[in-house]
Protein backbone atom coordinates (compact mmCIF):
# COMPACT_ATOMS: atom_id res chain seq x y z
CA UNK A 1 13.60 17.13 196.35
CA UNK A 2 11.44 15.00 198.52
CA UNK A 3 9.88 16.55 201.79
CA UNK A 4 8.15 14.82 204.71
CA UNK A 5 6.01 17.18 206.28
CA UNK A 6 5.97 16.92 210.16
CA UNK A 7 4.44 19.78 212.16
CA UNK A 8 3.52 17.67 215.56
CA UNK A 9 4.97 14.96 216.75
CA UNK A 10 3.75 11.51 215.62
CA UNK A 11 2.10 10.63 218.94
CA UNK A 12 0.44 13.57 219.18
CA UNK A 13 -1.01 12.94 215.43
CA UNK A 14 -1.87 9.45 216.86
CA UNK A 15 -3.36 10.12 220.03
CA UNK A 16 -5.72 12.94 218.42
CA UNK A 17 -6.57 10.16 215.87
CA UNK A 18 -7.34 7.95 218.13
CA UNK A 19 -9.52 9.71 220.01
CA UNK A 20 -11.62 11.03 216.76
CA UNK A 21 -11.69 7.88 216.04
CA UNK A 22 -13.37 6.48 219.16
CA UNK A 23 -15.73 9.28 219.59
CA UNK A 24 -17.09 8.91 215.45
CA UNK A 25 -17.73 5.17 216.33
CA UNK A 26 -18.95 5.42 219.28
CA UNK A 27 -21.77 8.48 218.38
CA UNK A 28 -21.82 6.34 214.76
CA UNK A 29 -23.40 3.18 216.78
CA UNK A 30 -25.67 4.64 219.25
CA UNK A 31 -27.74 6.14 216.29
CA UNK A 32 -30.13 4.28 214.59
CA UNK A 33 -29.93 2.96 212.25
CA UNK A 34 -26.11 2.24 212.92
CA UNK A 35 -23.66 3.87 211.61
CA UNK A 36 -19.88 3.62 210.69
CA UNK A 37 -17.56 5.81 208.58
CA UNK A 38 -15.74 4.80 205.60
CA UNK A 39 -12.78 7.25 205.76
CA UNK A 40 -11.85 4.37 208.46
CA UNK A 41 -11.37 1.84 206.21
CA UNK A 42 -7.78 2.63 205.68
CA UNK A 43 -5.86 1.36 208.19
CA UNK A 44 -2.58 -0.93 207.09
CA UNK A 45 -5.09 -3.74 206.44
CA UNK A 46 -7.38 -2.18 204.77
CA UNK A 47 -5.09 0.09 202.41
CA UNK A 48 -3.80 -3.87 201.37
CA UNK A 49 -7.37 -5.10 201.07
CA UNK A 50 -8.23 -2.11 198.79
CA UNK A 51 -5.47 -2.78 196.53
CA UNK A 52 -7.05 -6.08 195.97
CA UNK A 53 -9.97 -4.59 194.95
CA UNK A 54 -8.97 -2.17 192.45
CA UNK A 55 -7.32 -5.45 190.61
CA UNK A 56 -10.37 -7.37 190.56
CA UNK A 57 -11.97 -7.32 187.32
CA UNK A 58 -15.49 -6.26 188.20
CA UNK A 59 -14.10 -3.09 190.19
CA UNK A 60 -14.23 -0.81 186.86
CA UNK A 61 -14.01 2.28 188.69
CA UNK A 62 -10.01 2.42 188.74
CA UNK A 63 -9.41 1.11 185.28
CA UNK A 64 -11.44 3.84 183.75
CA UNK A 65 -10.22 6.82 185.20
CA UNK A 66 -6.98 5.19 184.96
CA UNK A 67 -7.88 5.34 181.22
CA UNK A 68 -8.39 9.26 181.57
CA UNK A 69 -4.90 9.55 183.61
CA UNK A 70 -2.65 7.06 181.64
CA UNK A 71 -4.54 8.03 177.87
CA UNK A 72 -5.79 11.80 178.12
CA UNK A 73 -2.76 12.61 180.11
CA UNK A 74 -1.85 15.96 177.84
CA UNK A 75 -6.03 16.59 177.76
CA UNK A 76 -6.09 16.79 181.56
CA UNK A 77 -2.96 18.89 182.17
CA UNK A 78 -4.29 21.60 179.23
CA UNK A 79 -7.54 21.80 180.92
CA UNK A 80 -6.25 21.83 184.46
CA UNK A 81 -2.66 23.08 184.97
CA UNK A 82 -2.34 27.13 184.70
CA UNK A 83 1.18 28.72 183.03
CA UNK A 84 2.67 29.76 186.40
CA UNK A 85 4.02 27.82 189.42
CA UNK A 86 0.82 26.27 191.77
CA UNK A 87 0.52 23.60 194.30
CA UNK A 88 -1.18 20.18 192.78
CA UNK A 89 -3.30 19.18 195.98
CA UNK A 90 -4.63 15.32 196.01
CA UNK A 91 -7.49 14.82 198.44
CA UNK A 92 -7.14 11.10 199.62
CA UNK A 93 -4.11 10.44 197.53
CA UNK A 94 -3.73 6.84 198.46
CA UNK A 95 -0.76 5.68 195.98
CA UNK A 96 -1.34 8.17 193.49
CA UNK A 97 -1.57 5.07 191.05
CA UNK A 98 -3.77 7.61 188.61
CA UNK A 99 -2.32 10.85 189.54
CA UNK A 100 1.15 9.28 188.84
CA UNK A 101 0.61 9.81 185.26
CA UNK A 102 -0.42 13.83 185.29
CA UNK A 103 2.88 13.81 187.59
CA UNK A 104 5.25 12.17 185.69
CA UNK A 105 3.98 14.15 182.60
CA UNK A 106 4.20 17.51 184.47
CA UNK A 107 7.53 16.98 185.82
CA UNK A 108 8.70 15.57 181.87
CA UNK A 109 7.82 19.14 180.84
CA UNK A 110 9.84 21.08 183.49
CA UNK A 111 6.53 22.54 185.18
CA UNK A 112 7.14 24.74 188.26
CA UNK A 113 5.23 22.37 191.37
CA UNK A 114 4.59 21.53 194.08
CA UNK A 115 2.74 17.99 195.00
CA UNK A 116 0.98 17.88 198.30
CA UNK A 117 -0.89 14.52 198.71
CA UNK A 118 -3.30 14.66 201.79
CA UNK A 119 -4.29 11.10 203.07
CA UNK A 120 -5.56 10.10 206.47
CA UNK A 121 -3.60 7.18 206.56
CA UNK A 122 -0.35 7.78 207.31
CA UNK A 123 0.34 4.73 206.15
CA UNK A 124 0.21 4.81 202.63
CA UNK A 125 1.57 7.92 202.66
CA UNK A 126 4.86 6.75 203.52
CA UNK A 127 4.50 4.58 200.89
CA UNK A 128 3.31 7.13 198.09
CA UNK A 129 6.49 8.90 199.51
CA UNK A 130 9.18 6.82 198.58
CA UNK A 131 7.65 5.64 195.66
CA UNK A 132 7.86 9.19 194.16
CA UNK A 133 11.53 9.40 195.99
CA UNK A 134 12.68 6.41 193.08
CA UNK A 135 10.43 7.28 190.40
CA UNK A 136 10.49 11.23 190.14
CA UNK A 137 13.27 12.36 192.83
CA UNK A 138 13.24 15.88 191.25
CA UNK A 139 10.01 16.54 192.04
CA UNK A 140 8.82 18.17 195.80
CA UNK A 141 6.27 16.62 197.44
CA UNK A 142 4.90 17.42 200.77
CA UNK A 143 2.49 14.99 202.60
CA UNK A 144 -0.08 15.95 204.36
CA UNK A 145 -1.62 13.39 207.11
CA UNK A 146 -4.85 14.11 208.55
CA UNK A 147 -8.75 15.42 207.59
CA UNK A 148 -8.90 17.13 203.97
CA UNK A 149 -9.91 20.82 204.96
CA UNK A 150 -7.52 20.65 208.24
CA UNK A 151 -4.91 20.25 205.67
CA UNK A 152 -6.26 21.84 203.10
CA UNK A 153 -5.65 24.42 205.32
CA UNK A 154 -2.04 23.85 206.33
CA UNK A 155 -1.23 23.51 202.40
CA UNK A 156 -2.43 27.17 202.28
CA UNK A 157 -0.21 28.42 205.48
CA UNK A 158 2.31 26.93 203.55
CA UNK A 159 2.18 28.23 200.12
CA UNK A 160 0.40 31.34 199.02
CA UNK A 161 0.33 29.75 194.79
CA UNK A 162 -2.88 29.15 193.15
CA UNK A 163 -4.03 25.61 193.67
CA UNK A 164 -5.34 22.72 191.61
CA UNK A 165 -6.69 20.44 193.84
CA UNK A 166 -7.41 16.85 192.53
CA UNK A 167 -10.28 14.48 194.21
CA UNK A 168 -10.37 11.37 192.30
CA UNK A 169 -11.91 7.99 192.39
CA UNK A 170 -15.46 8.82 192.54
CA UNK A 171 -14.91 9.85 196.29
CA UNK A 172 -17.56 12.21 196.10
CA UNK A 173 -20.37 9.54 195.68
CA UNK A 174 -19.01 8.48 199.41
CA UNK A 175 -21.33 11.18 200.68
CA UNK A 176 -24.91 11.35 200.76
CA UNK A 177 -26.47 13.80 198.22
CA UNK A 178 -26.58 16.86 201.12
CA UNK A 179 -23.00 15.31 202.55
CA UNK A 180 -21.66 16.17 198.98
CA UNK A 181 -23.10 19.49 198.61
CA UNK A 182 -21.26 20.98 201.70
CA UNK A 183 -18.33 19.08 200.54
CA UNK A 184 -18.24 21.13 197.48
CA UNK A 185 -19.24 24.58 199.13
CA UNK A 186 -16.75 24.35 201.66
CA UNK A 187 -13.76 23.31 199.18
CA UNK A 188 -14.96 26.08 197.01
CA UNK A 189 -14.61 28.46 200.44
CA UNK A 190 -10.97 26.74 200.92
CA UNK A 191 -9.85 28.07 197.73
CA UNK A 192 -9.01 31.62 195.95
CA UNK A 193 -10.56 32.70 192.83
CA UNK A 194 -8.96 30.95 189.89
CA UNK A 195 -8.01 27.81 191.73
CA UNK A 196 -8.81 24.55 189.51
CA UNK A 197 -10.61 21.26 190.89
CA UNK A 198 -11.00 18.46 189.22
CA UNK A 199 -13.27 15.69 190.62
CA UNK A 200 -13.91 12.62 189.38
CA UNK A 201 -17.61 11.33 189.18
CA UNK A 202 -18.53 7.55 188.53
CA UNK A 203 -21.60 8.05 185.98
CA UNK A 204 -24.80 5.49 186.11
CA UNK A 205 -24.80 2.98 183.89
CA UNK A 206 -26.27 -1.05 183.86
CA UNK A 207 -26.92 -1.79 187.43
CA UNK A 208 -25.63 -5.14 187.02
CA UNK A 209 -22.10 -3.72 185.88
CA UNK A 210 -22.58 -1.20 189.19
CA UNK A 211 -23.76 -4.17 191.79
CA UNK A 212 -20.44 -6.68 190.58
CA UNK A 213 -18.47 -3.92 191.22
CA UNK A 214 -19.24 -3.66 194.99
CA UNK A 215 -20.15 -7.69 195.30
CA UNK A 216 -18.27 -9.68 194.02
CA UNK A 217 -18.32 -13.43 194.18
CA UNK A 218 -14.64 -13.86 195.88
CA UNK A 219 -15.48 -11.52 199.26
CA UNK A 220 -12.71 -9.11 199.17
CA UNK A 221 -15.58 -6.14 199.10
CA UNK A 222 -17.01 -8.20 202.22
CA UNK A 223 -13.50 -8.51 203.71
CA UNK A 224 -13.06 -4.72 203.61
CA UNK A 225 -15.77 -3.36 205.05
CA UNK A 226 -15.46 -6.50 207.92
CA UNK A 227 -11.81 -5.31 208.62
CA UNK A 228 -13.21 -2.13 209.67
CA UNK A 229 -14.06 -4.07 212.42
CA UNK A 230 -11.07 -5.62 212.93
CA UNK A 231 -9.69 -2.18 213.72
CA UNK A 232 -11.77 -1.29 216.27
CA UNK A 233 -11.19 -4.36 217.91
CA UNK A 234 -7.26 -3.63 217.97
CA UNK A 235 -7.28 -0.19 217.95
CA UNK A 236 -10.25 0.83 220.73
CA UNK A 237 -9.78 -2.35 223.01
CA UNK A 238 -13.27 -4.20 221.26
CA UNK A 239 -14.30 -7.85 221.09
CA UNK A 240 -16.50 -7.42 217.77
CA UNK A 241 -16.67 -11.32 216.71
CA UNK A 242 -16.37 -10.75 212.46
CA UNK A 243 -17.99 -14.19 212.26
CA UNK A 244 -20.88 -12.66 213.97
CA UNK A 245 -21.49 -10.08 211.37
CA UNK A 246 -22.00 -10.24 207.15
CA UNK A 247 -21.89 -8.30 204.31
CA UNK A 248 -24.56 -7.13 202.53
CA UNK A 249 -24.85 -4.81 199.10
CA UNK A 250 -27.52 -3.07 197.43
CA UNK A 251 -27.75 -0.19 194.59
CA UNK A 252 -30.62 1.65 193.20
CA UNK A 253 -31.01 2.40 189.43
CA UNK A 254 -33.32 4.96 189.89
CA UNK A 255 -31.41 7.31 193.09
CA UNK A 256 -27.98 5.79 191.96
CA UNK A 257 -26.91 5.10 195.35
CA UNK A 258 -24.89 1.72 196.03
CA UNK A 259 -24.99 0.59 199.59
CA UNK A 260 -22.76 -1.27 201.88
CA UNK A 261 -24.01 -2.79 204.71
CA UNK A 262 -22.96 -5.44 207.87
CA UNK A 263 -25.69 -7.61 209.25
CA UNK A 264 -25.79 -8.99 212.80
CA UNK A 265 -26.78 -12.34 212.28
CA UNK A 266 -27.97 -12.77 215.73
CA UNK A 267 -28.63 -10.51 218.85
CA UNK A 268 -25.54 -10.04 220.93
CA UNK A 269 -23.60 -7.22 223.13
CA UNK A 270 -20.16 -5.84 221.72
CA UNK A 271 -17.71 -3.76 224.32
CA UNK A 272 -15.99 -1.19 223.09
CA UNK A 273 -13.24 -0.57 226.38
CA UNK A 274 -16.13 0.07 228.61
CA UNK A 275 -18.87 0.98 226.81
CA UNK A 276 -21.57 -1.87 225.56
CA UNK A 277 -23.23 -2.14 222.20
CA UNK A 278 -26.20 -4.07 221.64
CA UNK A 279 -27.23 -5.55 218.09
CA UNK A 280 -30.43 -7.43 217.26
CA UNK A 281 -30.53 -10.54 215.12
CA UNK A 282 -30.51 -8.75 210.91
CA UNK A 283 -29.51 -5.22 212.56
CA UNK A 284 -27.42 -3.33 210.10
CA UNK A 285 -24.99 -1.17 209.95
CA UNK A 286 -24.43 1.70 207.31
CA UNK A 287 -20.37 1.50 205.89
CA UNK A 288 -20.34 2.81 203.09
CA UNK A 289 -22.65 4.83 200.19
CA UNK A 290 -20.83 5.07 196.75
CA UNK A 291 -23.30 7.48 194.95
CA UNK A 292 -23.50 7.34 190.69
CA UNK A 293 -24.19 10.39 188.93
CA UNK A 294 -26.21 11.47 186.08
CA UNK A 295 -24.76 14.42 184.11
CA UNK A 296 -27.76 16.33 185.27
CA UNK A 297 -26.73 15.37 189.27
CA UNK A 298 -23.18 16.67 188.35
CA UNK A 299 -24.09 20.12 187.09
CA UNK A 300 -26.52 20.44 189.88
CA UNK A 301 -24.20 20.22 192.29
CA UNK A 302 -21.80 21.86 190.66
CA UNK A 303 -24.05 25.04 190.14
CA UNK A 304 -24.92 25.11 194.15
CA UNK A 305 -21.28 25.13 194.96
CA UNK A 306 -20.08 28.29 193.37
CA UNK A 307 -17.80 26.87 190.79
CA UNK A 308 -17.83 27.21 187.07
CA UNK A 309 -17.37 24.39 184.56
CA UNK A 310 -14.21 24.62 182.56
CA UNK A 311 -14.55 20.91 180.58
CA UNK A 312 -15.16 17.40 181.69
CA UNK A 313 -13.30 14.25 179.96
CA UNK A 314 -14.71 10.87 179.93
CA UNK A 315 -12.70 7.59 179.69
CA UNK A 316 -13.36 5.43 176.52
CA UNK A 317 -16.35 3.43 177.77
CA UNK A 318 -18.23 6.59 179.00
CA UNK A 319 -18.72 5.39 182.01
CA UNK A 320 -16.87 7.92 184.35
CA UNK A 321 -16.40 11.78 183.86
CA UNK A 322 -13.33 14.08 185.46
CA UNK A 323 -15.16 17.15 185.97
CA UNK A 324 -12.61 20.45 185.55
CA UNK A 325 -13.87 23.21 187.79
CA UNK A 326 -12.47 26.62 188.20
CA UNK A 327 -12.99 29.14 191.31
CA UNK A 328 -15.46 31.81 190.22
């Protein structure tokens, strides 16, 4: 049985949205340096673009944790499912591509679930929706639109199981280091004791293989982080000209931290409805971080956050680790 979870009424959803959205932009580009946030990269657009992305062949990052999904499937669900009926959580589900696997498998073996997928854009969760209506219309899925804890939240009103919450795709290097640490404490606060995590960490490895990944020669990586633009154009009444502005990508061996930038190639004023924006000639601004971890950085964090390691699994290259964490 398939469930669509509604508890306001669309325009309200959208009208709060919009508003969050305006205000993070708006207090995003008055600091300096400038500032955007990636969770807005997922508009209709950009959940298209991103698809893109994940096919190219230099965006690893999918393929191997696709490898731990698709090849470790039985591995994962030992380490992670418990023997009694739960609620499997995704944080930023997108179209549970990955996470398709550990469900399929799961509902093969008659396991008591529930799958909540919590996204931002709604979107793609329409999309993930009927995809699981025609592939696995036995199993009960819940979507959850909005910010993770908000519905991390709801998924808790709703259900009083234990919860194994999933948080894939290296999303966690999207933070900065202290970003990632109250990530962790408050998602260990959001849970009971026993609850399972599993987050997925993209490892360092030869910069070159990291820098391709977020550069590459065809400019879909530049087309993303430009649409972001796009949609503040169409969506808070803004006359950003995308010619005006270019990507730019760096990543440091050392910190691990690969870098998305846009550069104003010359000075010029942007309105947003009312309120003006003013950009020097090379100004940047900050989209995106996509941190790489050492296994040292992992337990680290880990450690701080009040959970307990219960096993990791790697895909075949080594070069990203799902991390299985259990409430202490």
């Amino acid at each position: 049985m398939n469930v669509q979870l509604d508890t306001n009424s669309h325009t309200e959803i959208n009208q709060q949205s919009l508003a969050n959205f305006r205000s993070d932009v708006m207090n995003g580009l008055r600091n300096s340096p400038k500032k955007l946030s990636s969770k807005y990269f997922y508009d209709k657009a950009g959940d298209r673009i991103f698809q893109e992305i994940m096919a190219m062949p230099e965006y690893y990052l999918t393929k191997c944790e696709l490898d731990i999904f698709k090849n470790k499937t039985k591995e994962l669900s030992d380490l992670l499912i418990p023997d009694e009926s739960f609620d499997l959580i995704e944080l930023g589900a997108g179209d549970a591509m990955k996470s398709s696997y550990l469900l399929e498998y799961l509902v093969e073996k008659g396991t008591d679930f529930t799958y909540m997928p919590i996204d931002i854009s709604g979107n793609i969760l329409s999309v993930l929706n009927d995809k699981l209506k025609n592939k696995l219309p036995e199993l009960e899925v819940i979507c959850l639109e909005g910010e993770y804890f908000e519905m991390l939240d709801k998924a808790s009103s709703l259900s009083s199981k234990r919860k194994v919450v999933l948080f894939l795709g290296g999303n966690i290097g999207n933070m900065n280091w202290e970003e990632a640490e109250s990530f962790c404490a408050a998602l260990q606060n959001n849970l009971s004791k026993r609850d399972m995590v599993l987050i997925g960490f993209d490892l360092m490895k030869n910069p070159h293989t990291i820098l391709n990944a977020y550069n590459d020669i065809t400019g879909i990586t530049a087309s993303f982080n430009l649409n972001l633009l796009t949609r503040i154009n169409r969506d808070l009444g803004a006359n950003f000209n995308i010619q005006n502005f270019q990507h730019y990508q760096t990543y440091d061996p050392v910190s691990g931290a690969c870098r998305s930038y846009l550069v104003s190639l010359i000075s010029q004023e942007v309105m947003i409805g009312n309120d003006k924006i003013y950009f020097a000639e090379n100004e940047l601004i900050d989209m995106e971080v996509s941190q790489k971890f050492s296994d040292k950085m992992i337990k680290e964090l880990v450690e701080k956050s009040g959970f307990k390691v219960v096993g990791e699994i790697k895909d075949s290259k080594g070069w990203f680790v799902d991390s299985v964490l259990e409430v202490k």
